[in-house]
N, C-alpha and C. Protein backbone atom coordinates (compact mmCIF):
# COMPACT_ATOMS: atom_id res chain seq x y z
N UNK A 1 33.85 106.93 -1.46
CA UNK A 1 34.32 108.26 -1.83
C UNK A 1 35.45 108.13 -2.85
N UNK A 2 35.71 108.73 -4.24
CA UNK A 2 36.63 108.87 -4.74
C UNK A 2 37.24 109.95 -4.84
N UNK A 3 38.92 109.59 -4.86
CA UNK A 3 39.63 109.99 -4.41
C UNK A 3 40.58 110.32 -5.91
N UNK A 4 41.03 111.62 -6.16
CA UNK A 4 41.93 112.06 -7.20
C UNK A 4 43.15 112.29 -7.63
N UNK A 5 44.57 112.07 -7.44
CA UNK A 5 45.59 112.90 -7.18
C UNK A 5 46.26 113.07 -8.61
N UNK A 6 46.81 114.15 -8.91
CA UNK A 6 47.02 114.47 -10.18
C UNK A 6 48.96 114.62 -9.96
N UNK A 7 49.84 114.25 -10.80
CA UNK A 7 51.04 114.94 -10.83
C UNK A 7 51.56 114.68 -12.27
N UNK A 8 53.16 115.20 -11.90
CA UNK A 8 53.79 115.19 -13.35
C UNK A 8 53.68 117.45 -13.71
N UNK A 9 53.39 117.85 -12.89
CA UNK A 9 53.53 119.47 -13.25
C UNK A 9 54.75 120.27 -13.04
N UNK A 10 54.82 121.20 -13.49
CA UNK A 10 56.31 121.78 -13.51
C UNK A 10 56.82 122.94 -14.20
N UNK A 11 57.91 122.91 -14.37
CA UNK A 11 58.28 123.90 -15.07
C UNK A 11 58.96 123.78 -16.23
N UNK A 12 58.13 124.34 -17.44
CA UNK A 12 58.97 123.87 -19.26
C UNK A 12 59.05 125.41 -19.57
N UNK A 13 59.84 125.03 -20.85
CA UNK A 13 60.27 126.07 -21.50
C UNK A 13 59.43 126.04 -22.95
N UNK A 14 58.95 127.43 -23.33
CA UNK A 14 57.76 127.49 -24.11
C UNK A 14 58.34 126.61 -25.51
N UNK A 15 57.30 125.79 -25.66
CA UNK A 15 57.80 124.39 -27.04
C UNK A 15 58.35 123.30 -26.52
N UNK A 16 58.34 122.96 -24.77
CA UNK A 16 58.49 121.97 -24.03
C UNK A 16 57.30 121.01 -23.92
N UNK A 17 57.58 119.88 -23.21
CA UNK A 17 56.87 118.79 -23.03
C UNK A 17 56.51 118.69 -21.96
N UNK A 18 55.10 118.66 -21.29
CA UNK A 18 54.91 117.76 -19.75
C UNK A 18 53.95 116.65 -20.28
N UNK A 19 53.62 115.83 -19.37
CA UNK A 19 52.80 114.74 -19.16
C UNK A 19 52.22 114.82 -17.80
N UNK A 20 51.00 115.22 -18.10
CA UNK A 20 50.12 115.16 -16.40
C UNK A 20 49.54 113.53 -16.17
N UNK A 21 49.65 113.26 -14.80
CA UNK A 21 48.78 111.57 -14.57
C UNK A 21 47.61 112.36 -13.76
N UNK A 22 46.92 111.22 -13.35
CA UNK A 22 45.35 111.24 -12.64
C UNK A 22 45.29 109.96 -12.46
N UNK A 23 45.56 109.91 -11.10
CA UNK A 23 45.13 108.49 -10.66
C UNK A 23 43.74 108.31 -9.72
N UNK A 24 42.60 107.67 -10.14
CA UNK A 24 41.75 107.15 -9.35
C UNK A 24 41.73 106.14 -8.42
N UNK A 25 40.92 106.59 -7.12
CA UNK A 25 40.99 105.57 -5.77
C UNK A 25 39.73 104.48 -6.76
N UNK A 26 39.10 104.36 -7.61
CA UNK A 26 38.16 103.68 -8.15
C UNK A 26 38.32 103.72 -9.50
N UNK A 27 37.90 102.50 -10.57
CA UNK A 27 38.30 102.57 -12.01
C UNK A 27 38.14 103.37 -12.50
N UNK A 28 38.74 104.15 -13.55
CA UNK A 28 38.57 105.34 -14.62
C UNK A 28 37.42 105.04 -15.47
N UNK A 29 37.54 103.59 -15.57
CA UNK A 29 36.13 102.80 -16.66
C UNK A 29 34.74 102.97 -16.39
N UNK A 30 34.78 103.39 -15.37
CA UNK A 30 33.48 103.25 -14.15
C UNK A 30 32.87 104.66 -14.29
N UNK A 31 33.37 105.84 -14.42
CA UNK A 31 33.00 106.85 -14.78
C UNK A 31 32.16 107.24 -16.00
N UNK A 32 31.50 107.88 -15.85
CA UNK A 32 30.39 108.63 -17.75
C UNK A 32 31.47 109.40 -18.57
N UNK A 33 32.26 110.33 -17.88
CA UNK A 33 33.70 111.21 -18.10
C UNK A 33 34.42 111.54 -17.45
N UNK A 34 35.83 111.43 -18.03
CA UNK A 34 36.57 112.01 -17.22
C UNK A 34 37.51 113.06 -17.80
N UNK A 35 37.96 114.14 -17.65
CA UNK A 35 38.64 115.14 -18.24
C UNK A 35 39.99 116.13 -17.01
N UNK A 36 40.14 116.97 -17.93
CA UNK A 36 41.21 118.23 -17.35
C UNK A 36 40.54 119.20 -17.19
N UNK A 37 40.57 120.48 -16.41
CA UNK A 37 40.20 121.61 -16.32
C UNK A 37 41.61 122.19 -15.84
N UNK A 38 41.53 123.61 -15.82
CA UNK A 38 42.69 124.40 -15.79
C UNK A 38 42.72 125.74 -15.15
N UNK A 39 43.14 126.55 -14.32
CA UNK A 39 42.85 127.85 -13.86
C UNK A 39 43.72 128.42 -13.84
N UNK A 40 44.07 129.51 -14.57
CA UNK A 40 45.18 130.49 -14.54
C UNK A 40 44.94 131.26 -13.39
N UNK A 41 45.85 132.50 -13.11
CA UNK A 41 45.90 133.26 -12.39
C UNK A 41 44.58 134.18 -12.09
N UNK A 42 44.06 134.73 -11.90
CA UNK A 42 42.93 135.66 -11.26
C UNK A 42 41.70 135.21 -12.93
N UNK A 43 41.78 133.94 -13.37
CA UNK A 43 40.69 133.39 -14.58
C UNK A 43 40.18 132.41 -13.61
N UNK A 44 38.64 132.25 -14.58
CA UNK A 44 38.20 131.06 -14.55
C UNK A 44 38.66 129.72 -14.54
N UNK A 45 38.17 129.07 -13.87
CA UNK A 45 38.55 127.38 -14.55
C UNK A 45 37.78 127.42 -15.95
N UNK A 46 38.70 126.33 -16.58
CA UNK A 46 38.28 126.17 -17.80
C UNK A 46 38.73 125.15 -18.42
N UNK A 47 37.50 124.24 -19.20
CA UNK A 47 37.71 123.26 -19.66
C UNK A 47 38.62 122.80 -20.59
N UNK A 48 39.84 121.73 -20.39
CA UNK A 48 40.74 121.48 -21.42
C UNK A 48 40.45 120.34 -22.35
N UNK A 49 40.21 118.90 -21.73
CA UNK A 49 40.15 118.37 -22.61
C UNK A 49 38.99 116.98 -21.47
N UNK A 50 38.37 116.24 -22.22
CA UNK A 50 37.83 115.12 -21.81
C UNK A 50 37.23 113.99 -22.21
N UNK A 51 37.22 112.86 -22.20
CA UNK A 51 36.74 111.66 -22.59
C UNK A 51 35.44 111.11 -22.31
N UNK A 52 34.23 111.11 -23.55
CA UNK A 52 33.16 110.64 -22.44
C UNK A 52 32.83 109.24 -23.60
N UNK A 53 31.74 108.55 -22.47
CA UNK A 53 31.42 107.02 -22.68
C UNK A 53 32.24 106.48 -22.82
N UNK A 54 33.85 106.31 -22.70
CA UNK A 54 34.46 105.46 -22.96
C UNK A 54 35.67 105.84 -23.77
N UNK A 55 34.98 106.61 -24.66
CA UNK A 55 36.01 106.55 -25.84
C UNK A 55 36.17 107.81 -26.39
N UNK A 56 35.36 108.62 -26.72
CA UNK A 56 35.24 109.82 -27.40
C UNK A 56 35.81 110.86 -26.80
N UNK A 57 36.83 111.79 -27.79
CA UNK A 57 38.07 112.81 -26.96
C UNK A 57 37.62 113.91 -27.32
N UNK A 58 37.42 114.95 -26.73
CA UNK A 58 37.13 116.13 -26.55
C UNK A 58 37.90 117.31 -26.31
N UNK A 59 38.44 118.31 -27.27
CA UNK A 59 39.52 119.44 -26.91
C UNK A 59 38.63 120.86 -27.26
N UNK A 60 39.36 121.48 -26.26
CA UNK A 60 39.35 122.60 -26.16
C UNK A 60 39.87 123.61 -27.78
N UNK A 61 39.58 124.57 -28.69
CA UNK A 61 40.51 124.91 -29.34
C UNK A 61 41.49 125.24 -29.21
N UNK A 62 41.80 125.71 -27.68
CA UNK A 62 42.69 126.39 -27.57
C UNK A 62 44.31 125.29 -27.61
N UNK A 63 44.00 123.87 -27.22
CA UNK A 63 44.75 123.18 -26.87
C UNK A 63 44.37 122.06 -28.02
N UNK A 64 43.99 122.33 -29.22
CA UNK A 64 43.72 121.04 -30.10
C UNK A 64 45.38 120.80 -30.91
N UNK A 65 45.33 119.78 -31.28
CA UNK A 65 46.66 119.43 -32.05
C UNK A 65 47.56 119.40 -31.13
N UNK A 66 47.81 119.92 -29.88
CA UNK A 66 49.31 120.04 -29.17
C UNK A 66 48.91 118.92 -27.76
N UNK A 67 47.65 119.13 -27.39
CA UNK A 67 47.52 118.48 -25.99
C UNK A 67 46.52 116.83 -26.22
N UNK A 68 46.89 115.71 -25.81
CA UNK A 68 46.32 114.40 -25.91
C UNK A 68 45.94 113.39 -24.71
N UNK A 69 44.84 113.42 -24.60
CA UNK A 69 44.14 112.79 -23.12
C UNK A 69 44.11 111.55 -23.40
N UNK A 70 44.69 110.49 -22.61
CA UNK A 70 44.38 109.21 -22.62
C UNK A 70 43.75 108.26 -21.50
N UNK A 71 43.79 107.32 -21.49
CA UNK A 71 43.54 106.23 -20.09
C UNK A 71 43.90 104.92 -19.81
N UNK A 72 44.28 105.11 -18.86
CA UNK A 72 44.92 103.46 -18.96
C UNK A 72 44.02 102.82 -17.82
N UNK A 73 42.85 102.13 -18.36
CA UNK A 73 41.92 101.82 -17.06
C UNK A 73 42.31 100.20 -15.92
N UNK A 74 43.70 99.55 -16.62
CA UNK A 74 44.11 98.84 -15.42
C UNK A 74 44.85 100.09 -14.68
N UNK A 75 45.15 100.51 -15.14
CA UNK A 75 45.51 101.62 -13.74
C UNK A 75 45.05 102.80 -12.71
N UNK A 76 43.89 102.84 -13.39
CA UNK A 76 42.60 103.70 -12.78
C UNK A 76 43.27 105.11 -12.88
N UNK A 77 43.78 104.63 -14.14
CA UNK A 77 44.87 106.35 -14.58
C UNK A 77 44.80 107.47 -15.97
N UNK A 78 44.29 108.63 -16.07
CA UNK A 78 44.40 109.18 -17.34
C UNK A 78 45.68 110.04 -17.37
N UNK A 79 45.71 110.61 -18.51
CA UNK A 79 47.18 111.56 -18.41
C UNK A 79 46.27 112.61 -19.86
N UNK A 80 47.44 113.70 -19.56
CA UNK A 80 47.45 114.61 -20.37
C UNK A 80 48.68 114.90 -20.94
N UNK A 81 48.88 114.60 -21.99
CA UNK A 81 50.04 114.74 -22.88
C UNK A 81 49.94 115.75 -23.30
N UNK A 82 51.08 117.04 -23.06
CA UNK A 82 50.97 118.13 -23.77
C UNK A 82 52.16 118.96 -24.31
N UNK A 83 52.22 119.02 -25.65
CA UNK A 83 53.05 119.39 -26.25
C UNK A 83 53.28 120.37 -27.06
N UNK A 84 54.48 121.27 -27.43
CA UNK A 84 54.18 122.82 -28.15
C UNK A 84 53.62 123.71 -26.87
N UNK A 85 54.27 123.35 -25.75
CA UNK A 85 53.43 124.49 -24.72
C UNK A 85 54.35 125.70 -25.05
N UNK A 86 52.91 126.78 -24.70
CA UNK A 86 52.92 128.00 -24.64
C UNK A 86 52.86 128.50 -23.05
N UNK A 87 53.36 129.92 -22.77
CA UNK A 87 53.01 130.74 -21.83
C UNK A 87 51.73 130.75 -21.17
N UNK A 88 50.98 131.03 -21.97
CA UNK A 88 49.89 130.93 -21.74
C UNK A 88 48.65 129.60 -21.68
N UNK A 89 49.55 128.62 -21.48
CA UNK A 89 49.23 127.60 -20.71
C UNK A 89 49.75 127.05 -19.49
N UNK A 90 50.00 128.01 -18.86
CA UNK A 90 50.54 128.12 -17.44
C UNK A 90 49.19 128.23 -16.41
N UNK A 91 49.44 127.33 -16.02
CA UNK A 91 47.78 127.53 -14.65
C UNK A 91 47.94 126.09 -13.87
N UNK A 92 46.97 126.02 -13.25
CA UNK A 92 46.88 124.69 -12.06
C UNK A 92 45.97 123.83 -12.97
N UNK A 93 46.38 122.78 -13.54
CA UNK A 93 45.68 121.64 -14.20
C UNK A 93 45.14 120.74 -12.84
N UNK A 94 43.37 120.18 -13.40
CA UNK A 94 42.59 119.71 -12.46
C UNK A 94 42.65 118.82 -12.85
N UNK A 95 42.23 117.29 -12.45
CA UNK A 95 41.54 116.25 -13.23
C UNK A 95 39.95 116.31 -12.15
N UNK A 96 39.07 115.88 -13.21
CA UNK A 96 37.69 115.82 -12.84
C UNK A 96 37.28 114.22 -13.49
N UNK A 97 36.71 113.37 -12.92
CA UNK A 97 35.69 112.47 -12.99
C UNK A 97 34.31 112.32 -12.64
N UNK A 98 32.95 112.38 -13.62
CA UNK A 98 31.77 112.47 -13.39
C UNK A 98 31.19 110.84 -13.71
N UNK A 99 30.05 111.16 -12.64
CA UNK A 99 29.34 109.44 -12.68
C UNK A 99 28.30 110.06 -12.01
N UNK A 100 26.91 109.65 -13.59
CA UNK A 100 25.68 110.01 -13.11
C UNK A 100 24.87 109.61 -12.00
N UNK A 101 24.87 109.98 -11.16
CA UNK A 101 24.09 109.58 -9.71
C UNK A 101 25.15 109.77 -8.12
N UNK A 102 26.14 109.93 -8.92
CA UNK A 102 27.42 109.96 -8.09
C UNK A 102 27.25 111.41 -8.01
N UNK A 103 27.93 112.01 -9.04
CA UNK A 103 28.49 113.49 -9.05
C UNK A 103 29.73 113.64 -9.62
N UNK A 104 30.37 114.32 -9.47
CA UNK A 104 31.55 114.89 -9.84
C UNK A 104 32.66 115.29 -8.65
N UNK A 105 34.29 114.66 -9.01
CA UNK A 105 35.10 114.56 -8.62
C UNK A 105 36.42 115.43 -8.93
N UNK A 106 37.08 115.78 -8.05
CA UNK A 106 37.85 116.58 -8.67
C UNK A 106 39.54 116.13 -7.48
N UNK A 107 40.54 116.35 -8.46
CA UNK A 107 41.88 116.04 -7.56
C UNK A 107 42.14 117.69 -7.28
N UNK A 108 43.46 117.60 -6.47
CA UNK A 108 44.04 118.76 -5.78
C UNK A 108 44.36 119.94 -6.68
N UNK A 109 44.87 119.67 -7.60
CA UNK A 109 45.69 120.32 -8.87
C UNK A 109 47.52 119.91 -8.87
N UNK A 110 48.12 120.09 -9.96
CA UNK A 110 49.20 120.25 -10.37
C UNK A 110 49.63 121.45 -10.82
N UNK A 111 50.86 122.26 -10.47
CA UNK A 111 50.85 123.73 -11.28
C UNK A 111 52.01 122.98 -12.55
N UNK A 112 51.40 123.90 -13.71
CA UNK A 112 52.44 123.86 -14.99
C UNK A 112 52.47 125.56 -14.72
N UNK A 113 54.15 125.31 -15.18
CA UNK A 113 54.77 126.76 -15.58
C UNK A 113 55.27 126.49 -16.54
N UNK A 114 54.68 127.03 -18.03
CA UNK A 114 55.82 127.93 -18.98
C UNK A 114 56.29 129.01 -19.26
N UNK A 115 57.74 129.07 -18.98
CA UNK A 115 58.66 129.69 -19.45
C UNK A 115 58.55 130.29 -20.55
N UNK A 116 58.61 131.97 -21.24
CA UNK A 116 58.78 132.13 -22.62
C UNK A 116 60.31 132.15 -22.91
């Protein structure tokens, strides 16, 4: 069974900095993709950003240029670097990991609050 836990969430002030982690109970390498999802208040989840086969980065428009997904696979860890936050990137950030035959994984969430 893998296992997700996400932190690093909080509270910035709009044009502040967070850094979200995602640590896997199993390698990050081992996965097809792994990404962020996000849910504001009474919204959808919705896709932020994600990495598939390995290498290839994937953004949302809403979050292109300001937000940067990485991985550090000795640590069975991705992060979300996000910068220039807005208000309206205030919601519960997910991390998700998919592996074909497996399924799809998801951690608890982290809440980000920005401040205007």
């Amino acid at each position: 069974q893998v296992q997700l836990a996400e932190s690093g969430g909080g509270l910035v002030q709009a044009g502040g900095s967070l850094r979200l982690s995602c640590t896997a109970s199993g390698s990050t390498g081992s996965f097809n993709a792994i990404g962020w999802y996000r849910q504001a208040p009474e919204k959808q989840r919705e896709w932020v950003a994600n990495i598939v086969g390995g290498s290839s980065t994937n953004y949302a428009d809403s979050v292109k240029g300001r937000f940067t997904i990485s991985r550090d696979n000795a640590k069975n860890t991705m992060y979300l670097q996000m910068n220039s936050l807005r208000p309206e990137d205030t919601a519960v950030y997910y991390c998700n990991a998919f592996k074909m035959g497996l399924g799809s994984y998801w951690g608890q969430g982290t809440q980000v609050t920005v401040s205007s």
